[in-house]
PDB file of N, CA and C in Angstrom:
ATOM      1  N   UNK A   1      61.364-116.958-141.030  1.00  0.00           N
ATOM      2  CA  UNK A   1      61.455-115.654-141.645  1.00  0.00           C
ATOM      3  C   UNK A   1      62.577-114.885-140.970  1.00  0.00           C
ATOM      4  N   UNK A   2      63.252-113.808-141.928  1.00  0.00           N
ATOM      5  CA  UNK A   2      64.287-113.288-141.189  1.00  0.00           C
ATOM      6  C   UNK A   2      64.131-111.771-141.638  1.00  0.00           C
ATOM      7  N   UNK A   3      64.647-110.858-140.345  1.00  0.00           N
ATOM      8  CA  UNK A   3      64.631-109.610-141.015  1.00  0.00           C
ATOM      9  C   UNK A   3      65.843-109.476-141.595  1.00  0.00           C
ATOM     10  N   UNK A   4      65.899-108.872-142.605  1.00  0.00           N
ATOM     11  CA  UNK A   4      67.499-108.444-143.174  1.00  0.00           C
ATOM     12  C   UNK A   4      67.519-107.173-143.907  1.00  0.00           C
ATOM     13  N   UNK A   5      68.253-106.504-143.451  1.00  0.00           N
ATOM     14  CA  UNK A   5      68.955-105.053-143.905  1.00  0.00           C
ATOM     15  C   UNK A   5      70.469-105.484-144.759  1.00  0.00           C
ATOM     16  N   UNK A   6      69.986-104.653-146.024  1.00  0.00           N
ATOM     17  CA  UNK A   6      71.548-104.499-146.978  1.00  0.00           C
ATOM     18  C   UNK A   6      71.583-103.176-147.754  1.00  0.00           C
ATOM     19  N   UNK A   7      72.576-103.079-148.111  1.00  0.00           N
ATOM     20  CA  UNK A   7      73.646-101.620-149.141  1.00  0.00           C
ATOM     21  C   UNK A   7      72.064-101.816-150.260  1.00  0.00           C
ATOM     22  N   UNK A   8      72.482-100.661-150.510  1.00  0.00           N
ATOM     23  CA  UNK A   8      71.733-100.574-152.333  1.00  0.00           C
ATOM     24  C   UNK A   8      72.502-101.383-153.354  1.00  0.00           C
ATOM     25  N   UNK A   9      73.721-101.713-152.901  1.00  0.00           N
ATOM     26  CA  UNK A   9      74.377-103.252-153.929  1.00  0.00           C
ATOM     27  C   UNK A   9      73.622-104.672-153.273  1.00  0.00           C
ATOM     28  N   UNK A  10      73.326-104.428-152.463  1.00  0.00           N
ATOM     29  CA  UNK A  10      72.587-106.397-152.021  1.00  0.00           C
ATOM     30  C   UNK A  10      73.741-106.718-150.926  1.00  0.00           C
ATOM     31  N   UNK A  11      74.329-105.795-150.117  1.00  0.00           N
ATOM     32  CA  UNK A  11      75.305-106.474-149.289  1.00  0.00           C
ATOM     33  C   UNK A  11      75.032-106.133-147.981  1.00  0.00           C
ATOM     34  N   UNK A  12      74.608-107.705-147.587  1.00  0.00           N
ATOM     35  CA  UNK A  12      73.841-107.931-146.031  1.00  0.00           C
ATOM     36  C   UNK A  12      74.673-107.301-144.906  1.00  0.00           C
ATOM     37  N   UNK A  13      73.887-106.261-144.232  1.00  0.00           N
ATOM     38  CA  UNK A  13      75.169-106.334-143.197  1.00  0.00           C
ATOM     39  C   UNK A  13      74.285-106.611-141.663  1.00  0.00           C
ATOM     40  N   UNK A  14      73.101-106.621-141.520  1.00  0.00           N
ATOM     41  CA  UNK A  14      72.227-107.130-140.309  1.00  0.00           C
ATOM     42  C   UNK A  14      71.196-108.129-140.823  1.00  0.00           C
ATOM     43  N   UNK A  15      71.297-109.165-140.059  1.00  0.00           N
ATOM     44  CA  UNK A  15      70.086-110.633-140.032  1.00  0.00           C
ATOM     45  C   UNK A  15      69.627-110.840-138.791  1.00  0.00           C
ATOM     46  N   UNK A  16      68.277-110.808-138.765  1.00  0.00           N
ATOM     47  CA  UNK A  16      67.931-111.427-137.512  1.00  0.00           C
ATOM     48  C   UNK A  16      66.666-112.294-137.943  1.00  0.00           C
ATOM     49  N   UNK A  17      66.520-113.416-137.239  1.00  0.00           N
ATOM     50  CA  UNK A  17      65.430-114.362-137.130  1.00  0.00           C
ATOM     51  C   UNK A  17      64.374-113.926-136.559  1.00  0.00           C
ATOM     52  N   UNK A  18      63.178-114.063-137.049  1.00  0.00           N
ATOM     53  CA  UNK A  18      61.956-113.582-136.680  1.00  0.00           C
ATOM     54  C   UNK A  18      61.141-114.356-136.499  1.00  0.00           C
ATOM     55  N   UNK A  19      59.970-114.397-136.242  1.00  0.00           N
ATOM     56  CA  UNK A  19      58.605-115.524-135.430  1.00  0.00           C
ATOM     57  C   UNK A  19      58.856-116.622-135.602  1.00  0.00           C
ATOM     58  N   UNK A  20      58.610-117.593-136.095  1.00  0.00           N
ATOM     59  CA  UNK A  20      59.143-119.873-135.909  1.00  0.00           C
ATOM     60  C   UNK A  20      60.460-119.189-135.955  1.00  0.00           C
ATOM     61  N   UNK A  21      60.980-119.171-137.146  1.00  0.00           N
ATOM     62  CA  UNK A  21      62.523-119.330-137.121  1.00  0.00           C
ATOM     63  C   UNK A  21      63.414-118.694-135.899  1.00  0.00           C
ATOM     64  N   UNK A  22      62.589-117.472-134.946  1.00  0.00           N
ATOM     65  CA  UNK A  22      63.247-117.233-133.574  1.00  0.00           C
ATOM     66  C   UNK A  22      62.643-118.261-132.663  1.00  0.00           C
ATOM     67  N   UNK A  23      61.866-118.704-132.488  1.00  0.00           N
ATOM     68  CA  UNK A  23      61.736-120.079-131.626  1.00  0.00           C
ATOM     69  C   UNK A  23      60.469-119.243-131.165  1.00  0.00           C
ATOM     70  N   UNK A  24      59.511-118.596-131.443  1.00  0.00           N
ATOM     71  CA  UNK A  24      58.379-118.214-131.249  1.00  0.00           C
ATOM     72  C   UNK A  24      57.609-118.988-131.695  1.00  0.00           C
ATOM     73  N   UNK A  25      55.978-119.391-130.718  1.00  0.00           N
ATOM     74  CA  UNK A  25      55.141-120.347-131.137  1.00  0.00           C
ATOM     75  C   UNK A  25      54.222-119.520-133.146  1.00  0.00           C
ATOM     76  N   UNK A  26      54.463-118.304-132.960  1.00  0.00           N
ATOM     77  CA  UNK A  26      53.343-117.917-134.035  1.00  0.00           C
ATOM     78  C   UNK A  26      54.582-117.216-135.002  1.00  0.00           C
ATOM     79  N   UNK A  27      54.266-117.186-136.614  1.00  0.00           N
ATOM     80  CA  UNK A  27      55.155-116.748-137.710  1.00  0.00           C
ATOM     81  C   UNK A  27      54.914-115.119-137.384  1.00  0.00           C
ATOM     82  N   UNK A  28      55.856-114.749-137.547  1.00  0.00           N
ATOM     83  CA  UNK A  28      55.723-113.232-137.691  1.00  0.00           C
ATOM     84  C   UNK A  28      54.903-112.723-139.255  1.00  0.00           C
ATOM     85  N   UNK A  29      54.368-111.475-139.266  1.00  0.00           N
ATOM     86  CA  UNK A  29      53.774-111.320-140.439  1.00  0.00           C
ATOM     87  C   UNK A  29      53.976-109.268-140.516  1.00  0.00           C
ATOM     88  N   UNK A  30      54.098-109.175-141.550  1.00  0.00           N
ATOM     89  CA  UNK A  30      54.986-107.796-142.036  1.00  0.00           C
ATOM     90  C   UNK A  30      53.906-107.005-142.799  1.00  0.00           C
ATOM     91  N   UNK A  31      53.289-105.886-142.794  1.00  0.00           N
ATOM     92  CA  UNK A  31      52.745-104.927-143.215  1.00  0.00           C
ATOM     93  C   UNK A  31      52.807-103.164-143.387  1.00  0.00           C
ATOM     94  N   UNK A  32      52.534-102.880-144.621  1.00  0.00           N
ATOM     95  CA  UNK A  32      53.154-101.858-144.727  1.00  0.00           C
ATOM     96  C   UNK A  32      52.113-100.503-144.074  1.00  0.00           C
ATOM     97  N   UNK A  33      52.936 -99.425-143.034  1.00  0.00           N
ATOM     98  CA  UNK A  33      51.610 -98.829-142.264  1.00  0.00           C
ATOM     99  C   UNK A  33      50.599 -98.067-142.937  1.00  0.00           C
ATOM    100  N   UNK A  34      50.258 -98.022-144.644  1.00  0.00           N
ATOM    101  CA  UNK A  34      49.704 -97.330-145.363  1.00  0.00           C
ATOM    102  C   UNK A  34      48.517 -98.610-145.466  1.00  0.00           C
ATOM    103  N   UNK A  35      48.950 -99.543-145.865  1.00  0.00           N
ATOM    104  CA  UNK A  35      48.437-100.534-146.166  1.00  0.00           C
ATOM    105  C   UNK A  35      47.594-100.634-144.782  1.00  0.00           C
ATOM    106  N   UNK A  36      48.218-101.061-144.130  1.00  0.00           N
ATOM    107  CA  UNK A  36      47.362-101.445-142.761  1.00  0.00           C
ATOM    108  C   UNK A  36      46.045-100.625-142.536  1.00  0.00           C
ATOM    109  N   UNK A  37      46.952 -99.188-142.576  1.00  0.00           N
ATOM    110  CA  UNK A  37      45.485 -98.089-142.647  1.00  0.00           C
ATOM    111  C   UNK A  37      44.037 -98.264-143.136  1.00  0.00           C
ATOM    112  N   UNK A  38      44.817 -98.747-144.777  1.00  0.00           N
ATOM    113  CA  UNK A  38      43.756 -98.974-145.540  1.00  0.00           C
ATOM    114  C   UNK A  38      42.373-100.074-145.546  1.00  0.00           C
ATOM    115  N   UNK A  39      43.608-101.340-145.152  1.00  0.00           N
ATOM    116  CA  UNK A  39      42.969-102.687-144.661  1.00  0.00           C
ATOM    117  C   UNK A  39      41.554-102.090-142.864  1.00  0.00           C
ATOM    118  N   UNK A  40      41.965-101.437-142.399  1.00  0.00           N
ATOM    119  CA  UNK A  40      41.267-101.043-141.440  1.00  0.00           C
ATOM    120  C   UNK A  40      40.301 -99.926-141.790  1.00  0.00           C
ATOM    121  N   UNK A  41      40.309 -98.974-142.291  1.00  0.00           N
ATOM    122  CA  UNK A  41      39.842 -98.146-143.034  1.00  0.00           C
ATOM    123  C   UNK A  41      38.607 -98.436-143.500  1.00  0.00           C
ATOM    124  N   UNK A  42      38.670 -99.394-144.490  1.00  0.00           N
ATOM    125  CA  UNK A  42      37.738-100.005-145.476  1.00  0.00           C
ATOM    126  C   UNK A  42      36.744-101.310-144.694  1.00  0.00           C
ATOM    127  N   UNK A  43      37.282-101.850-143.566  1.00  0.00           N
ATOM    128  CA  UNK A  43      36.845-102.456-142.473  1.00  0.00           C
ATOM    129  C   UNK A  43      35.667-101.878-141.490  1.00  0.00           C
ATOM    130  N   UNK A  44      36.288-100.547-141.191  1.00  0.00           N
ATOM    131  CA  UNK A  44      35.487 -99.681-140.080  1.00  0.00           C
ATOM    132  C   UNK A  44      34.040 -99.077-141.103  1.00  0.00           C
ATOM    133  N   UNK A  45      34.250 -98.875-142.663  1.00  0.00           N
ATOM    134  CA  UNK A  45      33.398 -98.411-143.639  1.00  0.00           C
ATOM    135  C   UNK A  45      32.282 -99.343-143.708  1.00  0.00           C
ATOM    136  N   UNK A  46      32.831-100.713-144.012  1.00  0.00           N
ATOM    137  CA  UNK A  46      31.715-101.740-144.186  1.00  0.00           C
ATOM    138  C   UNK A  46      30.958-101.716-143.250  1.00  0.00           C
ATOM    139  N   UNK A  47      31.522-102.049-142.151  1.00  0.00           N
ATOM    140  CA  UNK A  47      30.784-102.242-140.212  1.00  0.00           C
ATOM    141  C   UNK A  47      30.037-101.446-140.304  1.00  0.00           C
ATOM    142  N   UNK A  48      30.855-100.344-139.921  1.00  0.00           N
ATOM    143  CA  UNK A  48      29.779 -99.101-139.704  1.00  0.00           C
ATOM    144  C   UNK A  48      29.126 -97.873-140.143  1.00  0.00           C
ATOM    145  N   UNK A  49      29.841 -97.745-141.436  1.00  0.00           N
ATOM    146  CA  UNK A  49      29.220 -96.857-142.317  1.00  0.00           C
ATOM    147  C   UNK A  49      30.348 -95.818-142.895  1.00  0.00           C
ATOM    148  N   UNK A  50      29.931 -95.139-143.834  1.00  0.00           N
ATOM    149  CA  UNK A  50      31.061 -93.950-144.088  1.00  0.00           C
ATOM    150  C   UNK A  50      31.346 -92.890-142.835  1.00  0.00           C
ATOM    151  N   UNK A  51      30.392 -92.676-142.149  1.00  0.00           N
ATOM    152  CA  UNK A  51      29.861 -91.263-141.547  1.00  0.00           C
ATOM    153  C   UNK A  51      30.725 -91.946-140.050  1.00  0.00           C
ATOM    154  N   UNK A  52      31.107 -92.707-139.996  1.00  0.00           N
ATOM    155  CA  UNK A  52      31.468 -93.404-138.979  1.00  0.00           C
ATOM    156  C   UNK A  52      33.330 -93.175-138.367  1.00  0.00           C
ATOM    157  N   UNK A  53      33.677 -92.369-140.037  1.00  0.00           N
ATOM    158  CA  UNK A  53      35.562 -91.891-139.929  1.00  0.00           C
ATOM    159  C   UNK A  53      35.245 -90.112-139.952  1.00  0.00           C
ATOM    160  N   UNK A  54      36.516 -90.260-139.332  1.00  0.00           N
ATOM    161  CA  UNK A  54      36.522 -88.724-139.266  1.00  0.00           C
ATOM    162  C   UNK A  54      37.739 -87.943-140.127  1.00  0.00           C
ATOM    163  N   UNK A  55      38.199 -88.307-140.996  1.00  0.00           N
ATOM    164  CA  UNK A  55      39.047 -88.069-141.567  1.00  0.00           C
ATOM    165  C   UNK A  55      39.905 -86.685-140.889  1.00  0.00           C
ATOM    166  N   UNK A  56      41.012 -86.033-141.132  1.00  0.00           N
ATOM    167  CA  UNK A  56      41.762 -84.942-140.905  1.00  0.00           C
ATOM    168  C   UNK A  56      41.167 -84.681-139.928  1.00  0.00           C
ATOM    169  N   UNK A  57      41.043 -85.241-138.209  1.00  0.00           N
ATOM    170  CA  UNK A  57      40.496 -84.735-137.102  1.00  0.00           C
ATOM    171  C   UNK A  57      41.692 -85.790-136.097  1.00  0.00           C
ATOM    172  N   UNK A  58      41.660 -85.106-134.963  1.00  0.00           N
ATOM    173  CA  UNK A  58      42.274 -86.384-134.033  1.00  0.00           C
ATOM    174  C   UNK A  58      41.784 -85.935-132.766  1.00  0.00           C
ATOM    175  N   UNK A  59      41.847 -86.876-131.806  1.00  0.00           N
ATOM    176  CA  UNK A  59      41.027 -87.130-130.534  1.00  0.00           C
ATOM    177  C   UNK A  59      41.551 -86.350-129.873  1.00  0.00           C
ATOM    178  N   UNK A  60      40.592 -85.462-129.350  1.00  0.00           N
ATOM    179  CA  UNK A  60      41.608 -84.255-128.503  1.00  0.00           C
ATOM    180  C   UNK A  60      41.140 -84.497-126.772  1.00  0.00           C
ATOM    181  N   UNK A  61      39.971 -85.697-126.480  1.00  0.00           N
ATOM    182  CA  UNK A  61      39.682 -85.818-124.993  1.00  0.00           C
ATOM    183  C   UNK A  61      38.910 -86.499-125.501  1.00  0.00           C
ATOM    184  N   UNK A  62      37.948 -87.264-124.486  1.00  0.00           N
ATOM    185  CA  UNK A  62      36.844 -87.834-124.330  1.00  0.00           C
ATOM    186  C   UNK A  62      36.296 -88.028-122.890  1.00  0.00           C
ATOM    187  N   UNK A  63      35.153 -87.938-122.533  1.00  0.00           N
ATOM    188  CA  UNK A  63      34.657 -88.459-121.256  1.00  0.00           C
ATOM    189  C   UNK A  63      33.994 -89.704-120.896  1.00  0.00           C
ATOM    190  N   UNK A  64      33.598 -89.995-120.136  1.00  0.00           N
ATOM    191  CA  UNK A  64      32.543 -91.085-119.381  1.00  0.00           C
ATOM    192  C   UNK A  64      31.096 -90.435-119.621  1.00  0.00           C
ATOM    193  N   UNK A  65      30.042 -91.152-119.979  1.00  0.00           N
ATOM    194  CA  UNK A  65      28.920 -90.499-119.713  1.00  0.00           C
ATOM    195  C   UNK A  65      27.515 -91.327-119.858  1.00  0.00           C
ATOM    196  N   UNK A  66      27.281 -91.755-118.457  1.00  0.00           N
ATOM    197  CA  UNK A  66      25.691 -93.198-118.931  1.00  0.00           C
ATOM    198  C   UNK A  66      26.764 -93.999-119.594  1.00  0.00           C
ATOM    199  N   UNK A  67      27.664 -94.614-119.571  1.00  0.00           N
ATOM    200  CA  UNK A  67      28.552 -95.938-119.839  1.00  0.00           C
ATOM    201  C   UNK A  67      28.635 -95.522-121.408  1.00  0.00           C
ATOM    202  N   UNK A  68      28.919 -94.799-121.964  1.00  0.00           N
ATOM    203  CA  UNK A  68      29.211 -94.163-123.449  1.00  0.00           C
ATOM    204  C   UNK A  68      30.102 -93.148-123.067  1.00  0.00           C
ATOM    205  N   UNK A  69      31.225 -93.070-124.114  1.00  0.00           N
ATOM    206  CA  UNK A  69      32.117 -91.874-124.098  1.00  0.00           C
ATOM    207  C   UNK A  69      31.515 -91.300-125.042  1.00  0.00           C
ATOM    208  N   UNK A  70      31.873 -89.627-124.778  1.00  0.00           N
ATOM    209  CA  UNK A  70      31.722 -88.478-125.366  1.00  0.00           C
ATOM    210  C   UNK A  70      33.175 -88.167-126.138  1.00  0.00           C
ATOM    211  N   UNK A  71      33.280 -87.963-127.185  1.00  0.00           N
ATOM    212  CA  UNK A  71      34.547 -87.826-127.655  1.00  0.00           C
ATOM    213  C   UNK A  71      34.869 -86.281-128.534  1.00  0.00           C
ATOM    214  N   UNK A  72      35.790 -85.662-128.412  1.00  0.00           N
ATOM    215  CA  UNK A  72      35.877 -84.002-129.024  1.00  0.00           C
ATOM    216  C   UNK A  72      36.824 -84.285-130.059  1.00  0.00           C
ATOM    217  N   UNK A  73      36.817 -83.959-131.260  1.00  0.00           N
ATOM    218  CA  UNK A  73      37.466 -84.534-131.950  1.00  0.00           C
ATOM    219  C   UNK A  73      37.877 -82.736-132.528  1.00  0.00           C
ATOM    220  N   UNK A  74      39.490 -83.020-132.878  1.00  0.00           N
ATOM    221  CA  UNK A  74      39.788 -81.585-133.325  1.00  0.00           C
ATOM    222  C   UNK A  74      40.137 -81.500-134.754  1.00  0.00           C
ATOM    223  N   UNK A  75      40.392 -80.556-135.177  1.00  0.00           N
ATOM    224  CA  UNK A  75      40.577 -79.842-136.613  1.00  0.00           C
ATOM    225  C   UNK A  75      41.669 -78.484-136.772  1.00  0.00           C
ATOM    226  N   UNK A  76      42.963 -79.358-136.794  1.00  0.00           N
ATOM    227  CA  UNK A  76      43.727 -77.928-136.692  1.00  0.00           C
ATOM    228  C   UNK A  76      43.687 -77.067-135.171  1.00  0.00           C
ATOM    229  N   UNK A  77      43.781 -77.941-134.419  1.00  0.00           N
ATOM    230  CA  UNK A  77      43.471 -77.589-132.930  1.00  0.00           C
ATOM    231  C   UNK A  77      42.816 -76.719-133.111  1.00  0.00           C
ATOM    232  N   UNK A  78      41.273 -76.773-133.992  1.00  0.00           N
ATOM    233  CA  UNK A  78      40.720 -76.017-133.242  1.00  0.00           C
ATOM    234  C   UNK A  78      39.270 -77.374-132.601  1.00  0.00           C
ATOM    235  N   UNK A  79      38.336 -76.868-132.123  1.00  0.00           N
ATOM    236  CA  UNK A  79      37.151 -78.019-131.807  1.00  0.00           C
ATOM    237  C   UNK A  79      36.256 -78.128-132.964  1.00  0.00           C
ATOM    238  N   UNK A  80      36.399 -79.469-133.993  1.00  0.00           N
ATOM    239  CA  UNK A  80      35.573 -79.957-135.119  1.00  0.00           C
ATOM    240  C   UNK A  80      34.255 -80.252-134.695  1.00  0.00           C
ATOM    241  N   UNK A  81      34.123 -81.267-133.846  1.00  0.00           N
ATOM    242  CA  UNK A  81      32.572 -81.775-133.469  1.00  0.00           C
ATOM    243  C   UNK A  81      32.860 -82.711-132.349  1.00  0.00           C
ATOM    244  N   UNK A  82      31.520 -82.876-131.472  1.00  0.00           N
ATOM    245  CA  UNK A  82      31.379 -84.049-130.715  1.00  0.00           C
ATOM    246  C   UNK A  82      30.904 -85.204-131.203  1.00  0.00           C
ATOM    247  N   UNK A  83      31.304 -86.285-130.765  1.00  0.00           N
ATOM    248  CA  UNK A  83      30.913 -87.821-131.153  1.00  0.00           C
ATOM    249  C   UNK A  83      30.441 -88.306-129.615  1.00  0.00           C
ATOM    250  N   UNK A  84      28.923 -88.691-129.522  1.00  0.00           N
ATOM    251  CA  UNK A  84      28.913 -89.934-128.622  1.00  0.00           C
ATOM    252  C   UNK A  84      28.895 -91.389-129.594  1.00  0.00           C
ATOM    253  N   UNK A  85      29.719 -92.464-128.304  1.00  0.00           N
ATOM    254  CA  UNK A  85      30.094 -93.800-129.487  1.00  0.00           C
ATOM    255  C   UNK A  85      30.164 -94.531-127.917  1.00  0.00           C
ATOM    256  N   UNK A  86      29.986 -96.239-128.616  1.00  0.00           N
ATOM    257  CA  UNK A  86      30.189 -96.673-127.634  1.00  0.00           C
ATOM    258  C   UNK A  86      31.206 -97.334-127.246  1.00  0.00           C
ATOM    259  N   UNK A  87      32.423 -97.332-127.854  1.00  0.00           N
ATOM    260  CA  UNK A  87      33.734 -97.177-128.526  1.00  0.00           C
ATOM    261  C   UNK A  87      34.522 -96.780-129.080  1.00  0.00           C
ATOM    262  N   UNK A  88      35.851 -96.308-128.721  1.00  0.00           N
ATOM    263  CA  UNK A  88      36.750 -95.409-129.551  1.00  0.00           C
ATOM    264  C   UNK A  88      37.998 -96.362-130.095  1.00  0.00           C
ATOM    265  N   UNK A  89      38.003 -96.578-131.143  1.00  0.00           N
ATOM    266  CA  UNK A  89      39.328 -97.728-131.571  1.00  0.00           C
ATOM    267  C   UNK A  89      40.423 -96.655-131.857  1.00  0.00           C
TER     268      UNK A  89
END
């Protein structure tokens, strides 16, 4: 596999060899980061439930606590809710 960049006419001007074809033991493999989201997304739903994403929030700290993190999850910097979990991916 090769990466390659060209013009909006089709005219190559960077190639590079990527996973086997660079002499790497494993093929490289290409995904788009919406996609990926989604593929994970719909992953974390099955496992563990809907109630399990936090949509429009992001991790603003977490602690240690009895071998479980405590996690603060924000909203527009402001503080949305706490999560205890026994994992944060």
């Amino acid at each position: 596999m090769s990466f390659i960049i060209s013009t909006a006419m089709a005219r190559k001007f960077w190639r590079e060899s990527r996973g086997i074809d660079a002499g790497h033991d494993v093929p490289q493999f290409s995904i788009h980061r919406g996609r990926l989201q989604s593929v994970i997304h719909r992953a974390v739903e099955e496992r563990l439930g809907p109630d399990a994403i936090h949509a429009g929030c992001m991790l603003g700290a977490f602690t240690q606590e009895r071998g479980r993190r405590v996690s603060v999850f924000l909203r527009s910097f402001r503080r949305a809710h706490q999560d205890r979990a026994a994992a944060i991916f």
